[in-house]
C-alpha atoms as a PDB file:
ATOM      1  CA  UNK A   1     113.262  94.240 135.610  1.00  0.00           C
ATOM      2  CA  UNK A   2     111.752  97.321 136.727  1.00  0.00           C
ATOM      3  CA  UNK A   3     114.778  99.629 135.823  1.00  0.00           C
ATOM      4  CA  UNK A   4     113.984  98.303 132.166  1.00  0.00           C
ATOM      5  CA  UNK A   5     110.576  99.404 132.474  1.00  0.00           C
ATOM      6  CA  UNK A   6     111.082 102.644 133.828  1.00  0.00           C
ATOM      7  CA  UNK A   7     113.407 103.420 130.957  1.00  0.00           C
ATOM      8  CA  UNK A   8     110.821 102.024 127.891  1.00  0.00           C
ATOM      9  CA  UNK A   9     108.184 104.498 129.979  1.00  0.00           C
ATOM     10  CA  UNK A  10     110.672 107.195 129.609  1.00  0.00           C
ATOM     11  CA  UNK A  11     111.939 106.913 126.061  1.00  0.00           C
ATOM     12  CA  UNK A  12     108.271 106.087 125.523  1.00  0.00           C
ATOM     13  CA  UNK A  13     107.393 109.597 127.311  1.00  0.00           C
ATOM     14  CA  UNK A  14     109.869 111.440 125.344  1.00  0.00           C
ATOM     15  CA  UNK A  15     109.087 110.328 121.694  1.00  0.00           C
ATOM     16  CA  UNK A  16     105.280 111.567 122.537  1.00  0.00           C
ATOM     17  CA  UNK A  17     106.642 114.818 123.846  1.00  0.00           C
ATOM     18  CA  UNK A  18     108.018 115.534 120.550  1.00  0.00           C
ATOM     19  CA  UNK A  19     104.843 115.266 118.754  1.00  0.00           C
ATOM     20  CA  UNK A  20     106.265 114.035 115.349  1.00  0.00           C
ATOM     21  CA  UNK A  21     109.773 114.600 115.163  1.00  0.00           C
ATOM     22  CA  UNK A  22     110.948 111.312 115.701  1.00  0.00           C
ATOM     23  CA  UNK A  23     109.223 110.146 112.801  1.00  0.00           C
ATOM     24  CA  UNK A  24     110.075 113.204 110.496  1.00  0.00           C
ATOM     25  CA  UNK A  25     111.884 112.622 107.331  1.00  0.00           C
ATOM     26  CA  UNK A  26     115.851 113.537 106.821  1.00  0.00           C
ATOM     27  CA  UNK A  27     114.988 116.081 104.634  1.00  0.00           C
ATOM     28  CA  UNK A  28     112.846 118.236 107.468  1.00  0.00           C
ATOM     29  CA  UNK A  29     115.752 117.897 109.941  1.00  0.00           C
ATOM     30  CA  UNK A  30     117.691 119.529 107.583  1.00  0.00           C
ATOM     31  CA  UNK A  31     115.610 122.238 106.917  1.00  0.00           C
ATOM     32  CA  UNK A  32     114.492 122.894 110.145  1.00  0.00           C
ATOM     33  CA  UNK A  33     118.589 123.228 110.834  1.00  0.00           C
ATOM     34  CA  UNK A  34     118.589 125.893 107.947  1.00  0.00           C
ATOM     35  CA  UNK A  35     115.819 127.831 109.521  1.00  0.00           C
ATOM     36  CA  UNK A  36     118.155 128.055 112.917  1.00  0.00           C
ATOM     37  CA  UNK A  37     121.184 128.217 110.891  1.00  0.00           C
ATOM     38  CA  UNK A  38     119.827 131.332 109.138  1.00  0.00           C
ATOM     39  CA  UNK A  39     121.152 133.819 112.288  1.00  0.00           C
ATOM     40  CA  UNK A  40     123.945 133.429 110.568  1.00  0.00           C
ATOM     41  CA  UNK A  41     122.954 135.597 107.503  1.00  0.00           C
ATOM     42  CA  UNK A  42     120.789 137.895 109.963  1.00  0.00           C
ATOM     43  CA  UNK A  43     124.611 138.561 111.898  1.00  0.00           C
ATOM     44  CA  UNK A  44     126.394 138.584 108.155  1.00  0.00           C
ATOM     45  CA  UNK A  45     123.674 140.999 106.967  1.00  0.00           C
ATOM     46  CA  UNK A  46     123.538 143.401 110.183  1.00  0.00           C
ATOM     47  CA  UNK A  47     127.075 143.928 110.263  1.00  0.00           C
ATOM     48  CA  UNK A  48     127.127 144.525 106.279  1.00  0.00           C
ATOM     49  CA  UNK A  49     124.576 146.961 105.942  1.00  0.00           C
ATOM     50  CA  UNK A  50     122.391 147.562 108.930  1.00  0.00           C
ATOM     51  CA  UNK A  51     118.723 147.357 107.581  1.00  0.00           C
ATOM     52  CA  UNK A  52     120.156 144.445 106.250  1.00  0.00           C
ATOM     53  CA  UNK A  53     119.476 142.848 109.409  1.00  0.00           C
ATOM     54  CA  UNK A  54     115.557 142.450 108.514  1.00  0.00           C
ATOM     55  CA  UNK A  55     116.050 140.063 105.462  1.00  0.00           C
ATOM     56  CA  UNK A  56     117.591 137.497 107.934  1.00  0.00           C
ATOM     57  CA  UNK A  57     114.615 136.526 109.747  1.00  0.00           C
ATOM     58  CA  UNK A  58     112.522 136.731 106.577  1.00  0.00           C
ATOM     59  CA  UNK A  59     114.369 133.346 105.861  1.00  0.00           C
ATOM     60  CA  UNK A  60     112.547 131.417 108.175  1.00  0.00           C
ATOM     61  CA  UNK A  61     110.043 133.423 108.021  1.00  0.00           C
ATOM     62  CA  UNK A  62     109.566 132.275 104.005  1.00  0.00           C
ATOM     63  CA  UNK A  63     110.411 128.345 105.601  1.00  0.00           C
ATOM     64  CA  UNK A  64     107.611 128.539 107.696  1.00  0.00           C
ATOM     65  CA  UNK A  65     105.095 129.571 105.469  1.00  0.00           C
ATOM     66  CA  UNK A  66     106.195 127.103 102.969  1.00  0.00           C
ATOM     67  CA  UNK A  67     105.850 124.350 105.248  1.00  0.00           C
ATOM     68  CA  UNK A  68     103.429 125.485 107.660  1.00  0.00           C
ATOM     69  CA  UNK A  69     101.179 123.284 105.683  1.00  0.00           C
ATOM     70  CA  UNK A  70     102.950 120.159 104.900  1.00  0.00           C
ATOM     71  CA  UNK A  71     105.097 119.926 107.858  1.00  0.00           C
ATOM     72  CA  UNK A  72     104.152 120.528 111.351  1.00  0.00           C
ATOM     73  CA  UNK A  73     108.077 120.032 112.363  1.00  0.00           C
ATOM     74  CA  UNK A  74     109.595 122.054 110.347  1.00  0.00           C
ATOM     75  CA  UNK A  75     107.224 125.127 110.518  1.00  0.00           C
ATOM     76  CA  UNK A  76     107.786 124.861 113.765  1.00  0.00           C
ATOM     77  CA  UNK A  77     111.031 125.251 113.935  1.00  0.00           C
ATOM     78  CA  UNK A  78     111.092 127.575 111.452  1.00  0.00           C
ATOM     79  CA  UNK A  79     108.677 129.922 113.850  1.00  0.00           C
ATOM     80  CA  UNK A  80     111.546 129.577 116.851  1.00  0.00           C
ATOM     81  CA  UNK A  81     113.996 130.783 114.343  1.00  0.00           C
ATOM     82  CA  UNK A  82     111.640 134.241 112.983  1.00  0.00           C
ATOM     83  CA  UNK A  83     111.052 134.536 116.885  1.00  0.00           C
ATOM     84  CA  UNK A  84     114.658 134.623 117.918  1.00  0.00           C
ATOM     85  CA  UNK A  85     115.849 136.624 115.232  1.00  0.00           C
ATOM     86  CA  UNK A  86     113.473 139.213 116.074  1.00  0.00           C
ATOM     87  CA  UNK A  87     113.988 139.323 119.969  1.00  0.00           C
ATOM     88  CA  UNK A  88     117.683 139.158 119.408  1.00  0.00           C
ATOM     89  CA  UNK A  89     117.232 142.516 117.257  1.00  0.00           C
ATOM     90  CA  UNK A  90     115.364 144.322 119.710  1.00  0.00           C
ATOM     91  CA  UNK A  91     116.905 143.628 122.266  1.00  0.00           C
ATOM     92  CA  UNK A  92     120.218 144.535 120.535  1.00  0.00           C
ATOM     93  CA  UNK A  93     118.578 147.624 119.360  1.00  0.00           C
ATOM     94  CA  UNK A  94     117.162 148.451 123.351  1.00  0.00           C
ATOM     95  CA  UNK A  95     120.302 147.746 124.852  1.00  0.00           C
ATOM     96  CA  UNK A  96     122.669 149.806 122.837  1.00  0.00           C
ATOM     97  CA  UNK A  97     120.503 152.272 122.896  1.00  0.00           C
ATOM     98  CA  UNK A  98     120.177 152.430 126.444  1.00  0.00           C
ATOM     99  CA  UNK A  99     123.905 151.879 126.477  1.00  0.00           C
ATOM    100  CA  UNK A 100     124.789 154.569 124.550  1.00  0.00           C
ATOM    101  CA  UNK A 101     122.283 156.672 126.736  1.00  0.00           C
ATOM    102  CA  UNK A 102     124.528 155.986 129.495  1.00  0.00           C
ATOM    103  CA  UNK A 103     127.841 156.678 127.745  1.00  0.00           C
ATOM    104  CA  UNK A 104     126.832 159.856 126.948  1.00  0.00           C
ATOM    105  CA  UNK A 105     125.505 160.784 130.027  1.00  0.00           C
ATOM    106  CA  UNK A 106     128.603 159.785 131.973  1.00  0.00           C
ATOM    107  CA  UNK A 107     131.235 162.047 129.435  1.00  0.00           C
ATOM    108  CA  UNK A 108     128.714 165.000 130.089  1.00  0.00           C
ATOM    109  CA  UNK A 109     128.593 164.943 133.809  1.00  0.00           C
ATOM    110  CA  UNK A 110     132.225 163.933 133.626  1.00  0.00           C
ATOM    111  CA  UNK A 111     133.220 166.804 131.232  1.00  0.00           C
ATOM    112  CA  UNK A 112     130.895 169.362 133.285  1.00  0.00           C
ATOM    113  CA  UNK A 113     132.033 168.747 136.593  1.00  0.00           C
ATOM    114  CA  UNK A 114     135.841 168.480 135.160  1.00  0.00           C
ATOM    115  CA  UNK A 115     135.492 172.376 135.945  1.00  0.00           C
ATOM    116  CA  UNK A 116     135.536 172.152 139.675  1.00  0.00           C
ATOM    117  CA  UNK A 117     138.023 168.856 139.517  1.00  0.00           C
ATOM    118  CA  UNK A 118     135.568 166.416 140.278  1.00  0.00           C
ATOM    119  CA  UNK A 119     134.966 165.597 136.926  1.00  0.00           C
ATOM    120  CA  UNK A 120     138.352 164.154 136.814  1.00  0.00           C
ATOM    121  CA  UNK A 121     137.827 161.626 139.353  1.00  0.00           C
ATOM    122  CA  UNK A 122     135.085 160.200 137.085  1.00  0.00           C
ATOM    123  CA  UNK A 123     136.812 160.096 133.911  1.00  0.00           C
ATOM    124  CA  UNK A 124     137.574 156.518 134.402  1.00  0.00           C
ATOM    125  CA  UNK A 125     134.509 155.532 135.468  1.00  0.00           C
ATOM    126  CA  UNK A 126     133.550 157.054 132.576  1.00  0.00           C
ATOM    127  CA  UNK A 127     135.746 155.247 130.498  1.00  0.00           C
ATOM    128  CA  UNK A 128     135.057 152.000 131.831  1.00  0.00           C
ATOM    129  CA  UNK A 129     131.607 152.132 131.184  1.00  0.00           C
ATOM    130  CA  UNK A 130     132.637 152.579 127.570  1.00  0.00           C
ATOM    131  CA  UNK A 131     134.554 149.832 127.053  1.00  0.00           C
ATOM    132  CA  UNK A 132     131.626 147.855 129.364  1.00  0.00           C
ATOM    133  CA  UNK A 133     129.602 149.080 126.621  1.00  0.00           C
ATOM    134  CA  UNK A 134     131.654 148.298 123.598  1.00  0.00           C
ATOM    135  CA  UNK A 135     132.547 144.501 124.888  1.00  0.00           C
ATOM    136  CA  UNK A 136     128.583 144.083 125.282  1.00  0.00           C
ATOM    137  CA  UNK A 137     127.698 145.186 121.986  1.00  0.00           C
ATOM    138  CA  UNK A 138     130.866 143.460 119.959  1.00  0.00           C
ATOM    139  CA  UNK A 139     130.120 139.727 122.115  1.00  0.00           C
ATOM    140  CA  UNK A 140     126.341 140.061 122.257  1.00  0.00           C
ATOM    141  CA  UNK A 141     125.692 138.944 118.718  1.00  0.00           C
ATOM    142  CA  UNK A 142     128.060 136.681 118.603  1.00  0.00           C
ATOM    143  CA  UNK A 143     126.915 134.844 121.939  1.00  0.00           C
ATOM    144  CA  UNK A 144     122.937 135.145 120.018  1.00  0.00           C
ATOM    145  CA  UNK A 145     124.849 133.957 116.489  1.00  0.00           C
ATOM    146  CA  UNK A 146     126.588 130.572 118.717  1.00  0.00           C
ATOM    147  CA  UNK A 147     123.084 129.691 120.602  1.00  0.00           C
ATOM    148  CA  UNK A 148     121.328 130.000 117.062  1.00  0.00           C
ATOM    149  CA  UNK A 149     123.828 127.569 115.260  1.00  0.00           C
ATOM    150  CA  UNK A 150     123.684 125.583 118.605  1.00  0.00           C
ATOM    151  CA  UNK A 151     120.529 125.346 118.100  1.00  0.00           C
ATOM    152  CA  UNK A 152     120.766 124.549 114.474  1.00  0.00           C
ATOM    153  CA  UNK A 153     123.736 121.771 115.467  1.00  0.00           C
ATOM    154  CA  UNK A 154     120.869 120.009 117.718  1.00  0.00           C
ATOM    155  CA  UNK A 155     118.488 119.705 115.133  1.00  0.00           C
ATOM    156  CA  UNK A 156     120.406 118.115 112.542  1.00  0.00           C
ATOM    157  CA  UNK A 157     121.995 115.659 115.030  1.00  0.00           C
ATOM    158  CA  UNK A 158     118.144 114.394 115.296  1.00  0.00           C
ATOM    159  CA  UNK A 159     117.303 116.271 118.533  1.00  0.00           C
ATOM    160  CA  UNK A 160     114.154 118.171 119.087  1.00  0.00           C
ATOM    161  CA  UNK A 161     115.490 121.543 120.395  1.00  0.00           C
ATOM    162  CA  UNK A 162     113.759 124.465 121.476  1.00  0.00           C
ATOM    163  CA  UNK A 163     114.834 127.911 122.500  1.00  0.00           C
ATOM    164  CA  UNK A 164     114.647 128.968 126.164  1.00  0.00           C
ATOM    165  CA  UNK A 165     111.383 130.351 126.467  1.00  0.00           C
ATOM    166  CA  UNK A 166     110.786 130.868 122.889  1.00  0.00           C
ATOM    167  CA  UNK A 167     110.127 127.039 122.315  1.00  0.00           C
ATOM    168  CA  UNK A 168     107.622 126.831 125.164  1.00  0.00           C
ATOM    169  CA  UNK A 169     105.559 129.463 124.732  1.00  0.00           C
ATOM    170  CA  UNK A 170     105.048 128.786 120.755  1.00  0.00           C
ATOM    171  CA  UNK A 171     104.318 125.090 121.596  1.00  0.00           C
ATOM    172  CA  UNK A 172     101.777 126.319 123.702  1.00  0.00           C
ATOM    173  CA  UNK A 173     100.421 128.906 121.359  1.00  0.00           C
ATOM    174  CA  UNK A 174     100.354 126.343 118.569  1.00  0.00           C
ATOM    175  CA  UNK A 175      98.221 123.838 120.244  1.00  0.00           C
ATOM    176  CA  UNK A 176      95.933 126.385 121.158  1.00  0.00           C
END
């Protein structure tokens, strides 16, 4: 009898922690999916054209503001996604640029100190380095691209996901 209890208190528990979403419509799981779902086009759009990468998070972006008023859920969700998108982009942008900071620097010292042979030895350390650098920055949006449509997956299945971190700390600053 007790075990029975201890479960109601936690399912109990669980549909309060997710202020709302249980009872939110079909229709708001779906779109809160889309907002996630829209890394997709930010990925599609970077590799296309570059500044092209700024229209993707204006998708949720444009979700959120359109439901910021009608639907808690969804607006929420729809914040996660703009937040994401945007830390995924810096911190793409930081780390190739730091990347490529490093790439060059190794060639240099490599190709400078090739003059008294010991530039030689660090040719392939050189050259591992780059293709370090060139896995990172061909995997790296595609490992941000799979948690986003993860993400989107877990929403429409009726789950109330949030982002590592992300999720959190917007909770927080939206009760506040």
């Amino acid at each position: 009898m007790q075990v029975v209890e201890v479960v109601q208190e936690m399912v109990a528990g669980e549909a309060a922690a997710n202020d709302g979403a249980a009872e939110a419509p079909a229709g708001e799981w779906t779109a809160a999916a889309l907002a996630h779902a829209s890394a997709l086009l930010t990925l599609i759009l970077g590799v296309a054209g570059g500044v092209g990468v700024l229209i993707g998070p204006a998708v949720p972006l444009v979700m959120y503001f359109g439901y910021r008023k009608e639907s808690r859920f969804v607006a929420f969700h729809a914040l996660q996604a703009v937040v994401y998108q945007a830390v995924g982009i810096l911190s793409y942008g930081v780390l190739a640029a730091v990347l490529a900071g490093w790439v060059a620097l190794a060639w240099t010292v490599s190709g400078l100190l090739s003059a008294v042979l010991i530039g030689l030895l660090l040719m392939p350390f050189a050259l591992l380095l780059t293709w370090v650098t060139l896995w990172l920055l061909v995997c790296m949006p595609f490992a941000w691209l799979g948690y986003g449509l993860y993400a989107a997956y877990q929403v429409y299945q009726g789950r109330d996901f949030r982002y590592w971190r992300i999720g959190e700390w917007l909770e927080q600053e939206m009760k506040s």
